[in-house]
C-alpha atoms as a PDB file:
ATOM      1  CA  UNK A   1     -17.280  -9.626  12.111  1.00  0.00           C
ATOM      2  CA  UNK A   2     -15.046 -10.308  15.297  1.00  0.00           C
ATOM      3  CA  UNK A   3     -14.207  -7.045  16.833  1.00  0.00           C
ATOM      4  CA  UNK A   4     -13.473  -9.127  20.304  1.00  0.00           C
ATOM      5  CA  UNK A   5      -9.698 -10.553  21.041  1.00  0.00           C
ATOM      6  CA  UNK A   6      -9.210 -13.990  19.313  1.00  0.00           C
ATOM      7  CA  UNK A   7      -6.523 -15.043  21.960  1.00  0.00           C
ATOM      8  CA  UNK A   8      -3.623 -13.227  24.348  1.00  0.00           C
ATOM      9  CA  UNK A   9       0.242 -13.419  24.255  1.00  0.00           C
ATOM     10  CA  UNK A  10       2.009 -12.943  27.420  1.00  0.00           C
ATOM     11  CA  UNK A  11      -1.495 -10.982  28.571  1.00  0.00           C
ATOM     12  CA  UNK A  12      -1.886  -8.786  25.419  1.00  0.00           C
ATOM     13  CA  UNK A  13      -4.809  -9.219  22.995  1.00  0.00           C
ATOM     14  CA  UNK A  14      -4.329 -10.222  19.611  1.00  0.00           C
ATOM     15  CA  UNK A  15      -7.362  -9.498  17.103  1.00  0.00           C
ATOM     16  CA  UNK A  16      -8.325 -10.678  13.911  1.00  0.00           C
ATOM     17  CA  UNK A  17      -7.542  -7.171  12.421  1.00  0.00           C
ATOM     18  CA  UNK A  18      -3.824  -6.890  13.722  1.00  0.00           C
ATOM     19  CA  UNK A  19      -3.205 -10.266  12.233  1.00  0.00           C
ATOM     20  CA  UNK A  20      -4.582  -9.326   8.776  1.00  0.00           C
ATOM     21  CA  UNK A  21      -2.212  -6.522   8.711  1.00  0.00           C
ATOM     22  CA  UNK A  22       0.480  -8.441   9.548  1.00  0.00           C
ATOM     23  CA  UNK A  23      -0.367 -11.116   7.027  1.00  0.00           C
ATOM     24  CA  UNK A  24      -0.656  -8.642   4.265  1.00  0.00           C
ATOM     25  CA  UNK A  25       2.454  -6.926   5.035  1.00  0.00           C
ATOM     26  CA  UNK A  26       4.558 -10.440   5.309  1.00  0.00           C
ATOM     27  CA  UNK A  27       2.290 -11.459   1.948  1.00  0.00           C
ATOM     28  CA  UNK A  28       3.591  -7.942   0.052  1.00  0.00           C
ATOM     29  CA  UNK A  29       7.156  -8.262   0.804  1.00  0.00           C
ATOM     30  CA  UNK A  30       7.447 -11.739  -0.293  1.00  0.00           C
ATOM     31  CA  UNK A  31       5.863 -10.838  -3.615  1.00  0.00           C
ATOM     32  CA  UNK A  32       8.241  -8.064  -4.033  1.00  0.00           C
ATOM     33  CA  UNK A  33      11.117 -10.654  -2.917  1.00  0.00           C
ATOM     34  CA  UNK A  34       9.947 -12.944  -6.169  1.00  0.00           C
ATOM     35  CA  UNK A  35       9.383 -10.372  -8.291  1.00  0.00           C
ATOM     36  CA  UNK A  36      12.826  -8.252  -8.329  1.00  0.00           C
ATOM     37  CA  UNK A  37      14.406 -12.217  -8.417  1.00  0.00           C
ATOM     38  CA  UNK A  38      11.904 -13.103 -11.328  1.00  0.00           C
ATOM     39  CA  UNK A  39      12.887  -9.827 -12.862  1.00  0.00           C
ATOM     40  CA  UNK A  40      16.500 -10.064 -12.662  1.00  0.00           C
ATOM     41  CA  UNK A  41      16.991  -7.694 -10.170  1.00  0.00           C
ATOM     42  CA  UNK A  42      20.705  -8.211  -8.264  1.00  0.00           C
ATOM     43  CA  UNK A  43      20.410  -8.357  -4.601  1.00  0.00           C
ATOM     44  CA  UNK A  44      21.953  -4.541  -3.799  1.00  0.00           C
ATOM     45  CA  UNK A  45      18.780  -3.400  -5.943  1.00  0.00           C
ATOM     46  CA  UNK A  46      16.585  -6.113  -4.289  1.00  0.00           C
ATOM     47  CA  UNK A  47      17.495  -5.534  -0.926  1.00  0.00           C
ATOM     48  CA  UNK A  48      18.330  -1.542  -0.841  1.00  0.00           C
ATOM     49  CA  UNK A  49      14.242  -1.464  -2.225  1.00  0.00           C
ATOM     50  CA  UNK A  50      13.196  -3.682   0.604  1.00  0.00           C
ATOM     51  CA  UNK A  51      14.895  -1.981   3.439  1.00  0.00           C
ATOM     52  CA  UNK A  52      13.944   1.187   2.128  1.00  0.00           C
ATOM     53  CA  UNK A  53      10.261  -0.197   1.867  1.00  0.00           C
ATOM     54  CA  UNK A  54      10.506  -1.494   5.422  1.00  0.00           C
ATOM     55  CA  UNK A  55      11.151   1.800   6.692  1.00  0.00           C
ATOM     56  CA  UNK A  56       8.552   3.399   4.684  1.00  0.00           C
ATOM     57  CA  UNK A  57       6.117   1.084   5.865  1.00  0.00           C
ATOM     58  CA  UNK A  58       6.743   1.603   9.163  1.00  0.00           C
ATOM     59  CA  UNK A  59       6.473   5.663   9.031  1.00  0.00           C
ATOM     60  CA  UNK A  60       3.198   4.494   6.910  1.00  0.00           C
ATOM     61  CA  UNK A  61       1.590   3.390   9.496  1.00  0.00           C
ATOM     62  CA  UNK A  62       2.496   6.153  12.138  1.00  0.00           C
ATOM     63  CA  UNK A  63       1.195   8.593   9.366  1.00  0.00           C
ATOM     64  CA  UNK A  64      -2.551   6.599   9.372  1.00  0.00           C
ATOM     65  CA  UNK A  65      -2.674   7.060  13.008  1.00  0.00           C
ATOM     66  CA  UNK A  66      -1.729  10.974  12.595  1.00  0.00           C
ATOM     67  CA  UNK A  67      -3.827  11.150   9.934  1.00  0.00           C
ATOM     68  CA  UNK A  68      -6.797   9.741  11.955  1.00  0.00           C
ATOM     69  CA  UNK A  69      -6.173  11.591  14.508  1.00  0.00           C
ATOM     70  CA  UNK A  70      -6.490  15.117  12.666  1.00  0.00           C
ATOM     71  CA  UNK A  71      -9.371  13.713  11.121  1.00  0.00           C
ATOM     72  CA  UNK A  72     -10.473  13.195  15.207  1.00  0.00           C
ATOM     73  CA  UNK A  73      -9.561  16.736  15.711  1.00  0.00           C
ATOM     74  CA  UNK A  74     -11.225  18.294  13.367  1.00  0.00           C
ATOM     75  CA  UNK A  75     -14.692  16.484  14.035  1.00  0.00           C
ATOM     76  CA  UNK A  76     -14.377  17.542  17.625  1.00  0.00           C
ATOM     77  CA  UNK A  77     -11.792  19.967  18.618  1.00  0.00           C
ATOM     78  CA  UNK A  78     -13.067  20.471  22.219  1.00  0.00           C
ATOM     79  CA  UNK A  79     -11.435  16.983  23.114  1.00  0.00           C
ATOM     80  CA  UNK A  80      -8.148  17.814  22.087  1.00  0.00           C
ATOM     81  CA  UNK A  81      -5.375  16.370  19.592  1.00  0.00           C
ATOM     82  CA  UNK A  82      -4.809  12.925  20.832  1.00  0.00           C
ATOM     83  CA  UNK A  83      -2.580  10.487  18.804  1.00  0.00           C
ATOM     84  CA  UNK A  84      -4.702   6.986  18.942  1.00  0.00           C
ATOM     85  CA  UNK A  85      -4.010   3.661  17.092  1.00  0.00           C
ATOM     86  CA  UNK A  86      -7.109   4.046  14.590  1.00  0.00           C
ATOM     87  CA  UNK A  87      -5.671   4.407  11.352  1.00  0.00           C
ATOM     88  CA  UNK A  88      -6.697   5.769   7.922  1.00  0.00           C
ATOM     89  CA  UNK A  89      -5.321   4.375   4.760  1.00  0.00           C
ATOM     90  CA  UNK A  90      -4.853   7.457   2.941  1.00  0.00           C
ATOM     91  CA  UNK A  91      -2.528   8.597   5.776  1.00  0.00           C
ATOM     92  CA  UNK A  92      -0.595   5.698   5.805  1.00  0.00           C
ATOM     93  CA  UNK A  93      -0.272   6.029   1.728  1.00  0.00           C
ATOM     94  CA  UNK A  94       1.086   9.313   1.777  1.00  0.00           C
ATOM     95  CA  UNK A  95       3.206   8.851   4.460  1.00  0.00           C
ATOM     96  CA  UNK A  96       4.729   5.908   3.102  1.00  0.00           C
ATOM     97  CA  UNK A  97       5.296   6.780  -0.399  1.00  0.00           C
ATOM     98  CA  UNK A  98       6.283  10.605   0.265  1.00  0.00           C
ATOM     99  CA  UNK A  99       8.856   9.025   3.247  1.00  0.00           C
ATOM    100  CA  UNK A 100      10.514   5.878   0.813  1.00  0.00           C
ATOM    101  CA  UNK A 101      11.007   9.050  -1.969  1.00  0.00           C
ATOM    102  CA  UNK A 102      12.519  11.011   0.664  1.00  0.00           C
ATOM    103  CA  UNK A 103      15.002   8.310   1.892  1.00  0.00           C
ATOM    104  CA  UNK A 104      15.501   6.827  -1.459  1.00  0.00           C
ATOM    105  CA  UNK A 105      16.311  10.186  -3.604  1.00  0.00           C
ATOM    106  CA  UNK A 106      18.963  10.868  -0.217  1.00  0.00           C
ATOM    107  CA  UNK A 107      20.764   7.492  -0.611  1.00  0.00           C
ATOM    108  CA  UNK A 108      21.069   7.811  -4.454  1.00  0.00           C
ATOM    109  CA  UNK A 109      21.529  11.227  -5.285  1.00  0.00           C
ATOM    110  CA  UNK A 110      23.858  12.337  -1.458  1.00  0.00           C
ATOM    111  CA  UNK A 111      24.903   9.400   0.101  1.00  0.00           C
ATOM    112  CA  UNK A 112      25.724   6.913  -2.357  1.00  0.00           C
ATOM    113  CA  UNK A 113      28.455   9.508  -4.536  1.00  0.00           C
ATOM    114  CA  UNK A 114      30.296  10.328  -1.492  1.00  0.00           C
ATOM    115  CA  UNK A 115      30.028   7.095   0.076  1.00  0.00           C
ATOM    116  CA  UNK A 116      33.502   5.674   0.400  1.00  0.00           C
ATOM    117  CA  UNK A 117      32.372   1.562   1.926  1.00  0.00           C
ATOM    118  CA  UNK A 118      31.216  -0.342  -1.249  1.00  0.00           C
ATOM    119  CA  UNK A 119      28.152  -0.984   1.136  1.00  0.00           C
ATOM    120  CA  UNK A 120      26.764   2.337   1.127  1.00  0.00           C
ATOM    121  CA  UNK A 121      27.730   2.822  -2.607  1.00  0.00           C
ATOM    122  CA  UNK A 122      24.934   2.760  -5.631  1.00  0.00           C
ATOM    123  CA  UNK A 123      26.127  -0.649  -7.780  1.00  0.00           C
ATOM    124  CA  UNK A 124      22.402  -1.761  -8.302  1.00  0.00           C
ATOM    125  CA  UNK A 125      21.345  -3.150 -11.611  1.00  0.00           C
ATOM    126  CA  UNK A 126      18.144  -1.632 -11.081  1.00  0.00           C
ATOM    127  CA  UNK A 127      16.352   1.675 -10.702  1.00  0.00           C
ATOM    128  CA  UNK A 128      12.853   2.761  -8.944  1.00  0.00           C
ATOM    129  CA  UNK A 129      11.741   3.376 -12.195  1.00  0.00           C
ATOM    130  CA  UNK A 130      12.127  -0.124 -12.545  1.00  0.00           C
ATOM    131  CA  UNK A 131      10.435  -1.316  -9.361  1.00  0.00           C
ATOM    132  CA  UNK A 132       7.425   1.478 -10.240  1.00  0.00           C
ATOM    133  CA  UNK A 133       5.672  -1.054 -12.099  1.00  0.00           C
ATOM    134  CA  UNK A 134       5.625  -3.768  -9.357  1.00  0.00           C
ATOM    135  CA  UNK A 135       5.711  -2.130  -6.113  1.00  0.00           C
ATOM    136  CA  UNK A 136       1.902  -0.891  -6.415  1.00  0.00           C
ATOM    137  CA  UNK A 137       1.230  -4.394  -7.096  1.00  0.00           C
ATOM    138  CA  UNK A 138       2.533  -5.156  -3.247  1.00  0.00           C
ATOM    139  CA  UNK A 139       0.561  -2.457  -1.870  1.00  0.00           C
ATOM    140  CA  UNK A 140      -2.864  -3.606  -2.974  1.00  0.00           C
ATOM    141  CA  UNK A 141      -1.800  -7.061  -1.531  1.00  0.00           C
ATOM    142  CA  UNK A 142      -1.038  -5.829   1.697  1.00  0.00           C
ATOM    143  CA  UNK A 143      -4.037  -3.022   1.465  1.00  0.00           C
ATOM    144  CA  UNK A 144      -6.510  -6.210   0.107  1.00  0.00           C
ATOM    145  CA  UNK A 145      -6.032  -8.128   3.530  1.00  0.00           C
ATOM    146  CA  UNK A 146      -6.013  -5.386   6.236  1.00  0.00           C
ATOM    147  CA  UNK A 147      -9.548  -4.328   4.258  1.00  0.00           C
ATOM    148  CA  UNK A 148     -10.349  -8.040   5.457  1.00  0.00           C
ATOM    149  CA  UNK A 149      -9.208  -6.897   8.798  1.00  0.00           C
ATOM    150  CA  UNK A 150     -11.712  -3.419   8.515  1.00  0.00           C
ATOM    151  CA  UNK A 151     -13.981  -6.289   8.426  1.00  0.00           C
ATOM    152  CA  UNK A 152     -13.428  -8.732  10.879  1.00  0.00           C
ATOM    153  CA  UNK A 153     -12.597  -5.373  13.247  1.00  0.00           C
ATOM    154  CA  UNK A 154     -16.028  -4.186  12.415  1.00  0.00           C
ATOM    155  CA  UNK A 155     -14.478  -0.590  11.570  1.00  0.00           C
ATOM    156  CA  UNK A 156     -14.986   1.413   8.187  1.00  0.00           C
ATOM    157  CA  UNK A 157     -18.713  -0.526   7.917  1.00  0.00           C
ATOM    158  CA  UNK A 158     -21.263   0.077   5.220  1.00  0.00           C
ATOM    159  CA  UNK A 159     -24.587   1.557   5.283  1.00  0.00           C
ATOM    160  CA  UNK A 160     -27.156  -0.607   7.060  1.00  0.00           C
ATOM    161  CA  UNK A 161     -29.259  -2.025   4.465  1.00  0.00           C
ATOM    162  CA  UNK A 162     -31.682  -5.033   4.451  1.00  0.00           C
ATOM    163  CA  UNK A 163     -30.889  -6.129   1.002  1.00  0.00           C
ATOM    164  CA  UNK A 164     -29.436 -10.214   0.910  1.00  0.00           C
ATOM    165  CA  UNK A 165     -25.728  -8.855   0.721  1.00  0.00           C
ATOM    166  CA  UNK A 166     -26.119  -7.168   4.167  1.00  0.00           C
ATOM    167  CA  UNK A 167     -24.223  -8.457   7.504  1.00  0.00           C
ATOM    168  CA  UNK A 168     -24.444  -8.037  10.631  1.00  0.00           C
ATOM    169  CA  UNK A 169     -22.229  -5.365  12.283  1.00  0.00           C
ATOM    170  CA  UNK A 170     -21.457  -5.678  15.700  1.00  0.00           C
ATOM    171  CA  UNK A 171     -19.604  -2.932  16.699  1.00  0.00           C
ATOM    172  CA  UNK A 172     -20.643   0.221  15.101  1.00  0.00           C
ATOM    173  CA  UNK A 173     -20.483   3.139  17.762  1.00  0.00           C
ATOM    174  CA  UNK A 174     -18.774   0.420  19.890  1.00  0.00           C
ATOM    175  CA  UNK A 175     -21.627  -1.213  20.435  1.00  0.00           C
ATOM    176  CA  UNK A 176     -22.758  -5.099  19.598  1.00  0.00           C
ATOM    177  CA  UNK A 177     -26.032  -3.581  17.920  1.00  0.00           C
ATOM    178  CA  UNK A 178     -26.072  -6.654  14.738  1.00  0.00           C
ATOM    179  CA  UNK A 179     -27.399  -4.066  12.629  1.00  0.00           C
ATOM    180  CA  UNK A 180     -27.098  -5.470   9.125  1.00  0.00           C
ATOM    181  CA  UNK A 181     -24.691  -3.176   6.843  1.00  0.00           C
ATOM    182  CA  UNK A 182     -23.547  -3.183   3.472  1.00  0.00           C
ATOM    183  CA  UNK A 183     -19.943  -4.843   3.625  1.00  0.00           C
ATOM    184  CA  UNK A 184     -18.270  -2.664   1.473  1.00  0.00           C
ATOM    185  CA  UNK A 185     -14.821  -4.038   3.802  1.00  0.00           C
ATOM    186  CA  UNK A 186     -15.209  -7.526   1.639  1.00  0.00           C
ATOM    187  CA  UNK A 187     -16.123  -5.209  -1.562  1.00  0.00           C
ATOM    188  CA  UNK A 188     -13.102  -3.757  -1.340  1.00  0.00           C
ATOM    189  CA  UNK A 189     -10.842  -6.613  -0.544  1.00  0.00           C
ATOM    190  CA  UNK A 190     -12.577  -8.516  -3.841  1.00  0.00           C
ATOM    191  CA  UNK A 191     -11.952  -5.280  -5.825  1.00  0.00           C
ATOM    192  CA  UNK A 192      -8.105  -5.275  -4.296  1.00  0.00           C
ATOM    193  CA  UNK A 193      -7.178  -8.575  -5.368  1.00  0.00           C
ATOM    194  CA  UNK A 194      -9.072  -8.592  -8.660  1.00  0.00           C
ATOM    195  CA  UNK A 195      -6.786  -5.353  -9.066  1.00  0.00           C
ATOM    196  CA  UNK A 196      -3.662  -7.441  -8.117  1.00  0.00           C
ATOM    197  CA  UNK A 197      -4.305  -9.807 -10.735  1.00  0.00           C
ATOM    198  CA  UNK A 198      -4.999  -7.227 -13.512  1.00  0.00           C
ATOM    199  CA  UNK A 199      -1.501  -5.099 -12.394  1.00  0.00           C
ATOM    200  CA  UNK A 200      -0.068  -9.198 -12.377  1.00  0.00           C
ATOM    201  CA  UNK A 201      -0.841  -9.818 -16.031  1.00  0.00           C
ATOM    202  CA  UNK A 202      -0.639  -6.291 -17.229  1.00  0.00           C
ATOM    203  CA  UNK A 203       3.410  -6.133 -16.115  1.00  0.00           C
ATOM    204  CA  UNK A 204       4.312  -9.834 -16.466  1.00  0.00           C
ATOM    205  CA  UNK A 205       2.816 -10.678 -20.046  1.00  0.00           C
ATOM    206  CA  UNK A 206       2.280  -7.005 -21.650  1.00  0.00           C
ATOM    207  CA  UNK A 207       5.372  -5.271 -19.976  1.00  0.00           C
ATOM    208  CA  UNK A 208       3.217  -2.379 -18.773  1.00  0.00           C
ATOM    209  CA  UNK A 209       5.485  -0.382 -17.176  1.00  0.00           C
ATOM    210  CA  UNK A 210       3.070   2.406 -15.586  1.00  0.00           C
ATOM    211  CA  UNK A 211       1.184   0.133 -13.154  1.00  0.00           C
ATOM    212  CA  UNK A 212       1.134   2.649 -10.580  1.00  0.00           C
ATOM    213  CA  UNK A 213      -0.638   5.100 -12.543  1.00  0.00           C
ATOM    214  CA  UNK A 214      -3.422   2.589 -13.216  1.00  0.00           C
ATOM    215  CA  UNK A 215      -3.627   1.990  -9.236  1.00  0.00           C
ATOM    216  CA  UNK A 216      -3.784   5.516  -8.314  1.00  0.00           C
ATOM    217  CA  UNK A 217      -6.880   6.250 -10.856  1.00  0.00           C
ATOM    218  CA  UNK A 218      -8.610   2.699 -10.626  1.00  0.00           C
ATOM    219  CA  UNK A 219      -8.579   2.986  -6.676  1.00  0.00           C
ATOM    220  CA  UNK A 220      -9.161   6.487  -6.785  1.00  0.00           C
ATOM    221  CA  UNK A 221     -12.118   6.207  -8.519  1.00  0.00           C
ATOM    222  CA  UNK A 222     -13.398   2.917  -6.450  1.00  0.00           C
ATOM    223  CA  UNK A 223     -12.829   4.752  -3.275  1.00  0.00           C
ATOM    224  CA  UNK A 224     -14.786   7.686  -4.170  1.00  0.00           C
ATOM    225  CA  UNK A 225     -17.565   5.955  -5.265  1.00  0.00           C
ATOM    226  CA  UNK A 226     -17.833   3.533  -2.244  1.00  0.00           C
ATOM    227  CA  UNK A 227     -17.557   6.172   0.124  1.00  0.00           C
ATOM    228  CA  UNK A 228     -21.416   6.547  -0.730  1.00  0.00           C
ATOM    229  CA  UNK A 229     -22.203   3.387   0.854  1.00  0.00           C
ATOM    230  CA  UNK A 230     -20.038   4.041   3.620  1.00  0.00           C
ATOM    231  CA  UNK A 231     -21.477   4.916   6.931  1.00  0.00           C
ATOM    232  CA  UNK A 232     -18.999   5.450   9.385  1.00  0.00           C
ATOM    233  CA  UNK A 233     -18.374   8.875   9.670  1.00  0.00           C
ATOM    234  CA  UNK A 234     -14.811  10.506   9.478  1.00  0.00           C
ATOM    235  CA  UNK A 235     -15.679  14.179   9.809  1.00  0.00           C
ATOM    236  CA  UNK A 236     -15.326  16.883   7.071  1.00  0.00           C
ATOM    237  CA  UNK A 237     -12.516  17.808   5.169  1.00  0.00           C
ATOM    238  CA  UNK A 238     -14.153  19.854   1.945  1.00  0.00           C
ATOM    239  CA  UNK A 239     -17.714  21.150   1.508  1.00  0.00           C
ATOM    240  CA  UNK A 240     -19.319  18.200   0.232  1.00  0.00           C
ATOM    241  CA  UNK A 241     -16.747  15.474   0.174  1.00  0.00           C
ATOM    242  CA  UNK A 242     -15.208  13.275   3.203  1.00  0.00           C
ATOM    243  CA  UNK A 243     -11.752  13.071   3.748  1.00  0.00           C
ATOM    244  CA  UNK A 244     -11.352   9.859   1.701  1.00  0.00           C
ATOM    245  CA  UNK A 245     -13.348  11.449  -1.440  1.00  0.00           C
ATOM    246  CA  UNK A 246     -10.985  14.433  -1.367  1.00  0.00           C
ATOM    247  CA  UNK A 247      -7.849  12.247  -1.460  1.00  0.00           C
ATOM    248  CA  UNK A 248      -9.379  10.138  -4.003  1.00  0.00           C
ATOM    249  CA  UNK A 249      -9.374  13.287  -6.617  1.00  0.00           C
ATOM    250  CA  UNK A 250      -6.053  13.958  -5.326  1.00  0.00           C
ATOM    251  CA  UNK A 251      -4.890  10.397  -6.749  1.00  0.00           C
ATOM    252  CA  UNK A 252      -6.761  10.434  -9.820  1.00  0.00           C
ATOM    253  CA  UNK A 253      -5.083  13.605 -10.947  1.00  0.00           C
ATOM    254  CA  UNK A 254      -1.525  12.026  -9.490  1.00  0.00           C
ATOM    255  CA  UNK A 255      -2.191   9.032 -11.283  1.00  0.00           C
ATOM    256  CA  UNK A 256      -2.948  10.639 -14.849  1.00  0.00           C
ATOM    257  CA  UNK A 257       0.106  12.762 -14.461  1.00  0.00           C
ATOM    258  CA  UNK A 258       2.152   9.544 -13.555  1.00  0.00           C
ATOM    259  CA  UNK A 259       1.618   8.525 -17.201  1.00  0.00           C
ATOM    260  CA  UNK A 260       2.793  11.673 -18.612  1.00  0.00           C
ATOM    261  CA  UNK A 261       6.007  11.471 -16.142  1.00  0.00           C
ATOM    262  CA  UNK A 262       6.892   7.758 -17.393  1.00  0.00           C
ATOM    263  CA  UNK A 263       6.702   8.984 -20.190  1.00  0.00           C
ATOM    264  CA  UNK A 264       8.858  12.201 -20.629  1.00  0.00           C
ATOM    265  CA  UNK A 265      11.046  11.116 -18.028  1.00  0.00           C
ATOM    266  CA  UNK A 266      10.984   7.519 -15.359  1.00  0.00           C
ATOM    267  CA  UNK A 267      11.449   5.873 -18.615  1.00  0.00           C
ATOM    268  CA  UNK A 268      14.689   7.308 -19.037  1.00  0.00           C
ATOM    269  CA  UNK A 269      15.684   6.256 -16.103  1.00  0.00           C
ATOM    270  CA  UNK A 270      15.192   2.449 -16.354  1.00  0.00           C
ATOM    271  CA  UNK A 271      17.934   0.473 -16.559  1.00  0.00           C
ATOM    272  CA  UNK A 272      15.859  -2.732 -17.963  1.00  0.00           C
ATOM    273  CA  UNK A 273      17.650  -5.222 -15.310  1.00  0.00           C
ATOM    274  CA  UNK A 274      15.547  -8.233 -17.158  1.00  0.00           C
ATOM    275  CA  UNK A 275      17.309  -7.528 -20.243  1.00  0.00           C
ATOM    276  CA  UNK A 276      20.491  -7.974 -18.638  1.00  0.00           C
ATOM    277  CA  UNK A 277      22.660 -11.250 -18.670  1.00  0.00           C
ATOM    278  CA  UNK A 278      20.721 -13.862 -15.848  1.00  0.00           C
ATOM    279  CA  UNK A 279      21.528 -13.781 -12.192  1.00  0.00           C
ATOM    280  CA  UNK A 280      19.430 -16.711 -11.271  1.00  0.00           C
ATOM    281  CA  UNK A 281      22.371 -19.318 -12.373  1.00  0.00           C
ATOM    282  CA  UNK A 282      25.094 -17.630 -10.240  1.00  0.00           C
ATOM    283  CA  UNK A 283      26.028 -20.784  -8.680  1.00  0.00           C
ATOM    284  CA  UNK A 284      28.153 -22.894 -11.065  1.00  0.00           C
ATOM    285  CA  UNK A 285      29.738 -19.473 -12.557  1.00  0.00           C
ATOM    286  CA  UNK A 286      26.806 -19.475 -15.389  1.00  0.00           C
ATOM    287  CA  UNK A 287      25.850 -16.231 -14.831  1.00  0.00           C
ATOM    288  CA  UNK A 288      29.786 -15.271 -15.262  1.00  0.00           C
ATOM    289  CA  UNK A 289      29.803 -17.203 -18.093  1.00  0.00           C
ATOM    290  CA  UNK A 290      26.698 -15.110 -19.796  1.00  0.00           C
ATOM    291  CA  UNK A 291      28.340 -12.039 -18.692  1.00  0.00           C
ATOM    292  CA  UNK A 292      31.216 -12.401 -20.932  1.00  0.00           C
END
């Protein structure tokens, strides 16, 4: 764990846990970039999603820091409601889905019939109920390496334990103690990725279209269970369950009604854009040429 600056640009410190952030995010856009191509999405779809995303990932991450503030608050009123830059991924989840529904559901269903400029207009090829399927798949990249950076950050540690898996922690309570703790950080990432490739093959070879069902319940469930092994302490939200255990439930039960909605109505909604005559040979008038 490196919870210390690795280096400083124009005076400010950079850590290791900024720059897994910043990794993952770069790392889940890209994917999302190839995918929509690799699925025939045209660029109005491809790029009204992204922007869209962009601006839901940004109100993500003010959301974590609200949300780990109130969870600040709540442990200890007496110092007061201060916004701070810890974050909580749960926040930044909710925030960031509930905001790119918001803006998304305004540009399709109010802007884009009155919109007059052809830019502002709805001609995508795709739908969200299309980009469902793969967008979880760029969360759990993104949410895989900043759980690398909880790790090298030292933050949302383990459990100190003496069993061969443990590692030293050197910044629990802010303090370079070493304790050795289970790193349920590096659990997590390995359980993020191996969830990325099972969401991979799941939509690419078996055209499993309710990938973000399976994410809500599979993480739900992980993230309730390693809470146990958690130790660092968030405050309490329900008798008998942290914060992160409650919201767990919450996505469990989102996540089995997300099959019943894809099913009695996203579905209907799909418009299939890999079905559709190729984009990918544009140049040279080939994909005109399939089109008629």
């Amino acid at each position: 764990m490196h919870p210390q600056a690795l280096f400083h640009i124009f005076g400010q410190p950079v850590y290791a846990y900024g720059i897994c952030m910043a990794v993952g995010i770069i790392a889940c856009f890209i994917f999302l970039m190839w995918a929509f191509w690799y699925r025939n999405f045209n660029e109005e779809a491809s790029d009204k999603i992204l922007i869209i995303g962009v601006v839901a990932t940004a109100f993500g991450i003010f959301m974590a820091m609200v949300f780990q503030s109130v969870y600040n608050y709540i442990e200890n009123p007496a110092a007061g409601f201060r916004l701070n830059t810890s974050m909580t991924f749960y926040g930044g989840l909710i925030g960031g889905v509930s905001s790119f529904l918001i803006v998304w559901n305004l540009y399709v269903f109010v802007i884009a019939p009155r919109a007059k400029s052809r830019l502002l207009q709805n001609n995508m090829n795709a739908s969200l109920s299309d980009a469902l399927p793969i967008i979880p798949i760029g969360i759990t990249i993104a949410h895989a390496f900043g759980r690398l950076g909880c790790f090298f950050g030292g933050c949302c540690y383990g459990a100190e334990t003496d069993a061969w898996y443990g590692i030293a922690c050197q910044a629990i309570g802010g303090i370079n103690t070493g304790v050795k703790v289970v790193p349920v950080q590096l659990f997590e990432c390995i359980f993020l990725f191996v969830l990325t490739g099972v969401m991979v093959v799941l939509y690419f070879k078996f055209h499993f279209n309710c990938n973000f069902g399976l994410y809500a319940i599979a993480y739900g469930i992980w993230r309730f269970a390693i809470e146990f092994a958690r130790d660092d302490h968030r405050g309490d939200f329900v008798a008998g369950l942290s914060p992160s255990q409650f919201w767990a439930i919450v996505m469990v039960v989102l996540g089995i009604a997300y099959f019943f909605a894809y099913k009695y109505f996203f579905k209907r909604f799909m418009k299939h854009p890999e079905l559709q005559p190729s984009l990918h040979a544009k140049k040279g008038g080939k994909a005109e040429e399939a089109a008629e």
